[in-house]
N, C-alpha and C. Protein backbone atom coordinates (compact mmCIF):
# COMPACT_ATOMS: atom_id res chain seq x y z
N UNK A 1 20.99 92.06 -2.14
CA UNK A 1 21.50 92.20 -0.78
C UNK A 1 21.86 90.84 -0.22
N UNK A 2 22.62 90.86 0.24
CA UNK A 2 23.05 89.49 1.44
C UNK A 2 23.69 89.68 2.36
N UNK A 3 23.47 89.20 3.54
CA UNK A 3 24.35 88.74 4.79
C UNK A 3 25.01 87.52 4.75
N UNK A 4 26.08 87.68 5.37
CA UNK A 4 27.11 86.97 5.32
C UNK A 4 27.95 85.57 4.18
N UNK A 5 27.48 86.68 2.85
CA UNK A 5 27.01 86.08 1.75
C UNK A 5 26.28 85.26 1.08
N UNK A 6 24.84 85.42 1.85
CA UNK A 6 24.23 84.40 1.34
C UNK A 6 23.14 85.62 1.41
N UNK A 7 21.79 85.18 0.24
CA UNK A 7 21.04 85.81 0.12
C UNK A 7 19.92 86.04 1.42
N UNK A 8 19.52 87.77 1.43
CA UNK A 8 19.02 88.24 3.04
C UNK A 8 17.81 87.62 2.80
N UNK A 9 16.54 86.83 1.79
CA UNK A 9 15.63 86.71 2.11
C UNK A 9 15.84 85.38 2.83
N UNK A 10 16.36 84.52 3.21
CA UNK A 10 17.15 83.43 4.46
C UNK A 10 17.34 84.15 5.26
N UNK A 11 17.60 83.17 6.71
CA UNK A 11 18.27 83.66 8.01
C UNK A 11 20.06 82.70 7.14
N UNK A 12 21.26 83.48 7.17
CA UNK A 12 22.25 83.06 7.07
C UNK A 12 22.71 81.60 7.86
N UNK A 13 22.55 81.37 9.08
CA UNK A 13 22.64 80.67 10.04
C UNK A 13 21.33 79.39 9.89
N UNK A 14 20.56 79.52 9.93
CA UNK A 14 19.69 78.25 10.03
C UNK A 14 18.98 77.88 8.42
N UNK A 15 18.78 79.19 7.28
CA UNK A 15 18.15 79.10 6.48
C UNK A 15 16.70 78.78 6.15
N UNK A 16 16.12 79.69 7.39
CA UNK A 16 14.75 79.90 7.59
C UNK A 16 14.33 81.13 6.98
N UNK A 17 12.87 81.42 6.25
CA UNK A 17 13.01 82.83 5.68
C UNK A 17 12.96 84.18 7.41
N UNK A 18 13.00 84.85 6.34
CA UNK A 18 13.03 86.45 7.34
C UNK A 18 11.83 86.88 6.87
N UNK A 19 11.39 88.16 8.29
CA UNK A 19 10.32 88.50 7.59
C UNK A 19 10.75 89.90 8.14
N UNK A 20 9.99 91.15 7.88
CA UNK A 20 10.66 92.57 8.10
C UNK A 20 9.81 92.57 9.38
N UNK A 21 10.94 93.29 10.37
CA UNK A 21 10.02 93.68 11.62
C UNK A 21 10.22 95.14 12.27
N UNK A 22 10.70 95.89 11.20
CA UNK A 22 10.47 97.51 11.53
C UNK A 22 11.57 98.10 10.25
N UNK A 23 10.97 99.37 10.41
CA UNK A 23 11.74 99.94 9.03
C UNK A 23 11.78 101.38 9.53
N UNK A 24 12.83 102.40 8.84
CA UNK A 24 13.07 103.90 9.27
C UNK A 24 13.70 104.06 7.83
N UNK A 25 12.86 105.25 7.53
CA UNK A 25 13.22 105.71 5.95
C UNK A 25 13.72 107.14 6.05
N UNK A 26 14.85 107.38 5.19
CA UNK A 26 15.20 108.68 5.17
C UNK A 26 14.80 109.01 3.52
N UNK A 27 15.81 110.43 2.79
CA UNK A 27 15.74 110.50 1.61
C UNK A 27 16.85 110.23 1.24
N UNK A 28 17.49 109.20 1.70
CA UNK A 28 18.90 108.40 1.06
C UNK A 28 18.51 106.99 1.07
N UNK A 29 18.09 106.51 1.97
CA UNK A 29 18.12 105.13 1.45
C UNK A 29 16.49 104.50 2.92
N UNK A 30 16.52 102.94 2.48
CA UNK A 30 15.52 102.92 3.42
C UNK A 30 16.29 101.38 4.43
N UNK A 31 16.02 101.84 5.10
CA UNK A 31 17.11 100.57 6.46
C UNK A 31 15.56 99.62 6.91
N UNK A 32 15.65 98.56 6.70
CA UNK A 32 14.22 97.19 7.31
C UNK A 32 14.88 96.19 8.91
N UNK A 33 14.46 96.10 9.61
CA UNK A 33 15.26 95.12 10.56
C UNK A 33 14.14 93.54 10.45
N UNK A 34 14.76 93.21 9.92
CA UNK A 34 14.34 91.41 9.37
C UNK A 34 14.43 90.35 10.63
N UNK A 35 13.99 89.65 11.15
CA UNK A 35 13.89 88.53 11.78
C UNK A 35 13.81 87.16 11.03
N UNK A 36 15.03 86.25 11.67
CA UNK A 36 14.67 85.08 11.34
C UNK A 36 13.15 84.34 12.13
N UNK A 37 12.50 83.79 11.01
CA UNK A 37 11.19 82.99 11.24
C UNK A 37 11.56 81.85 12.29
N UNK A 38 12.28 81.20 12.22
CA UNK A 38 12.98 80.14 12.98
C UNK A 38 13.17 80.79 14.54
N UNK A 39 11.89 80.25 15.57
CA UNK A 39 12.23 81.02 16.82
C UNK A 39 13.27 80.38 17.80
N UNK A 40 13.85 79.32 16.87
CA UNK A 40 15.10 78.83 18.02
C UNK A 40 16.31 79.44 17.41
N UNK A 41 15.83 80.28 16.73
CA UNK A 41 17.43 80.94 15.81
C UNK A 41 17.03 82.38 16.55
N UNK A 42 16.27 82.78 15.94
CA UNK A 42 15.79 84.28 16.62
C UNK A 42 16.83 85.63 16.23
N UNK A 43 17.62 85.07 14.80
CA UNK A 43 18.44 86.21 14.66
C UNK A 43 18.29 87.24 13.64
N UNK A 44 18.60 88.41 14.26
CA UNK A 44 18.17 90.11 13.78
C UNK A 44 19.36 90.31 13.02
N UNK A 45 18.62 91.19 12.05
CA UNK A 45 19.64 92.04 10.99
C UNK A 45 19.09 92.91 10.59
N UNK A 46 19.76 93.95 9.50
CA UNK A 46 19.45 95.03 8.64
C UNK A 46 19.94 95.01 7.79
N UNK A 47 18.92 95.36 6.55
CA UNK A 47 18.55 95.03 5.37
C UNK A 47 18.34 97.11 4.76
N UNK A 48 19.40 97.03 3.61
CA UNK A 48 19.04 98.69 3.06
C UNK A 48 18.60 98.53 1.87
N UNK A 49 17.88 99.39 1.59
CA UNK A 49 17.59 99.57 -0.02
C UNK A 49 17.58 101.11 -0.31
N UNK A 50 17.93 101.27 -1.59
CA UNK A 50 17.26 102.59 -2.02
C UNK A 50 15.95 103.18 -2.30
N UNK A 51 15.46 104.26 -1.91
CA UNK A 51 14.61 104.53 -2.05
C UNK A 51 14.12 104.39 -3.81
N UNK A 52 12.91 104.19 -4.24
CA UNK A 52 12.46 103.50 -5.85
C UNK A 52 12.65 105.30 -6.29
N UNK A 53 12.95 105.49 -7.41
CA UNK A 53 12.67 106.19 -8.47
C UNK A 53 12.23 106.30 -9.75
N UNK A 54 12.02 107.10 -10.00
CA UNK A 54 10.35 107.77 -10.84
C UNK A 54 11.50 107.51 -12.50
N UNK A 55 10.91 106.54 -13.47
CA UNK A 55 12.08 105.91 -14.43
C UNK A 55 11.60 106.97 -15.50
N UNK A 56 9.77 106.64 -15.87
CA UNK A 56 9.43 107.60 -16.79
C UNK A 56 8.06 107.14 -16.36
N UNK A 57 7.23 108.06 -17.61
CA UNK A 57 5.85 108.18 -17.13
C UNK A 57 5.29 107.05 -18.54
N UNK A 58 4.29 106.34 -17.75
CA UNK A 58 3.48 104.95 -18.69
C UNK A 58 2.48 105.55 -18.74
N UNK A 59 1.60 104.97 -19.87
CA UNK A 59 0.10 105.33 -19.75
C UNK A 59 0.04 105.09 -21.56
N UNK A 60 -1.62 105.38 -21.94
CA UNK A 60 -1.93 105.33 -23.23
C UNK A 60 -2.15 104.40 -23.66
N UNK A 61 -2.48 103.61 -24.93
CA UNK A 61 -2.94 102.55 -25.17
C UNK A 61 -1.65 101.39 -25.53
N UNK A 62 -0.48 102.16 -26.08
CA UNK A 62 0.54 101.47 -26.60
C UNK A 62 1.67 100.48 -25.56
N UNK A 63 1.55 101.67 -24.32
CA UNK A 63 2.59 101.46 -23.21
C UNK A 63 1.83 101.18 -21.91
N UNK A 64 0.70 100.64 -21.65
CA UNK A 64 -0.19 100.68 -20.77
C UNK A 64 0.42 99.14 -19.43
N UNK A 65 1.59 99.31 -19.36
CA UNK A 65 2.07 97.99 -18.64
C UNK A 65 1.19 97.97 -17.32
N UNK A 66 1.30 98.71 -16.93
CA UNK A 66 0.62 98.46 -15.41
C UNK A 66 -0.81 98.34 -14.99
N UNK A 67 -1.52 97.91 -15.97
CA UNK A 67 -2.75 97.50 -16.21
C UNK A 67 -3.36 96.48 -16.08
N UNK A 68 -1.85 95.63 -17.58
CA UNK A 68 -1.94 94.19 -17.59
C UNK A 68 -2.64 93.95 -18.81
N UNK A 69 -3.07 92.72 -19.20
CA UNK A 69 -4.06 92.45 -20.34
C UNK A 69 -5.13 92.17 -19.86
N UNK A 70 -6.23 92.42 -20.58
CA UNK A 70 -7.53 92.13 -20.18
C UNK A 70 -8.28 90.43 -19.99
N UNK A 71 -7.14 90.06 -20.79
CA UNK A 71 -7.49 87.90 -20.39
C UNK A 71 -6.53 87.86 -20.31
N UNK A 72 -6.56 86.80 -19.83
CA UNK A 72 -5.50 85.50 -19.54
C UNK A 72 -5.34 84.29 -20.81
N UNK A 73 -4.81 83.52 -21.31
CA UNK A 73 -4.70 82.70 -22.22
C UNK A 73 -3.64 81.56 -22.19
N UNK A 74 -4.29 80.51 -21.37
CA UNK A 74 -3.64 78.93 -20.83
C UNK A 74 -3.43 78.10 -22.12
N UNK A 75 -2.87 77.34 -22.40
CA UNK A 75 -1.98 76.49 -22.87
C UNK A 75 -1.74 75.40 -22.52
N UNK A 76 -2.71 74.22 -22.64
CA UNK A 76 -2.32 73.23 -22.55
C UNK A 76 -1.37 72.29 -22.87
N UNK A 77 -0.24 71.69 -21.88
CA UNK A 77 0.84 71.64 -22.96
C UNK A 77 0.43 69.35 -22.50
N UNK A 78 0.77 69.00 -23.41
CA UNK A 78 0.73 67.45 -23.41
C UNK A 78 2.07 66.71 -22.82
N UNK A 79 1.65 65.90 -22.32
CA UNK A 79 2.64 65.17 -21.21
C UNK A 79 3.06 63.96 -22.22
């Protein structure tokens, strides 16, 4: 998504982030009204997305992505 071609997580105008300050969802899409963080900018927009859909079903030992791994494993790399 972007406003005024530049990417919406910026305010277009000052390039302060946005943060969401109300949202109204239908079953077509979902509309956010974003504020620039910058309170001497103070400028409003709307931001759409689609509602997420259901891709396939995960689970089991093979495909278990949303779990994660059980460690972590760092790597020291030499300077």
């Amino acid at each position: 998504m972007q406003i005024a071609g530049k990417p919406a997580e910026v305010c277009p105008y000052c390039g302060a982030g946005l943060f969401v300050d109300g949202v109204n969802r239908t079953d077509m899409e979902i509309v956010r009204y974003v504020v620039c963080r910058n309170r001497s900018c103070g400028k409003r927009f709307l931001s759409k997305q689609a509602p997420a859909k259901l891709m396939r079903e995960v689970g089991g030992d093979e495909d278990d992505s949303a779990h994660g791994k059980p460690s972590l494993t760092l790597h020291k790399e030499a300077v």
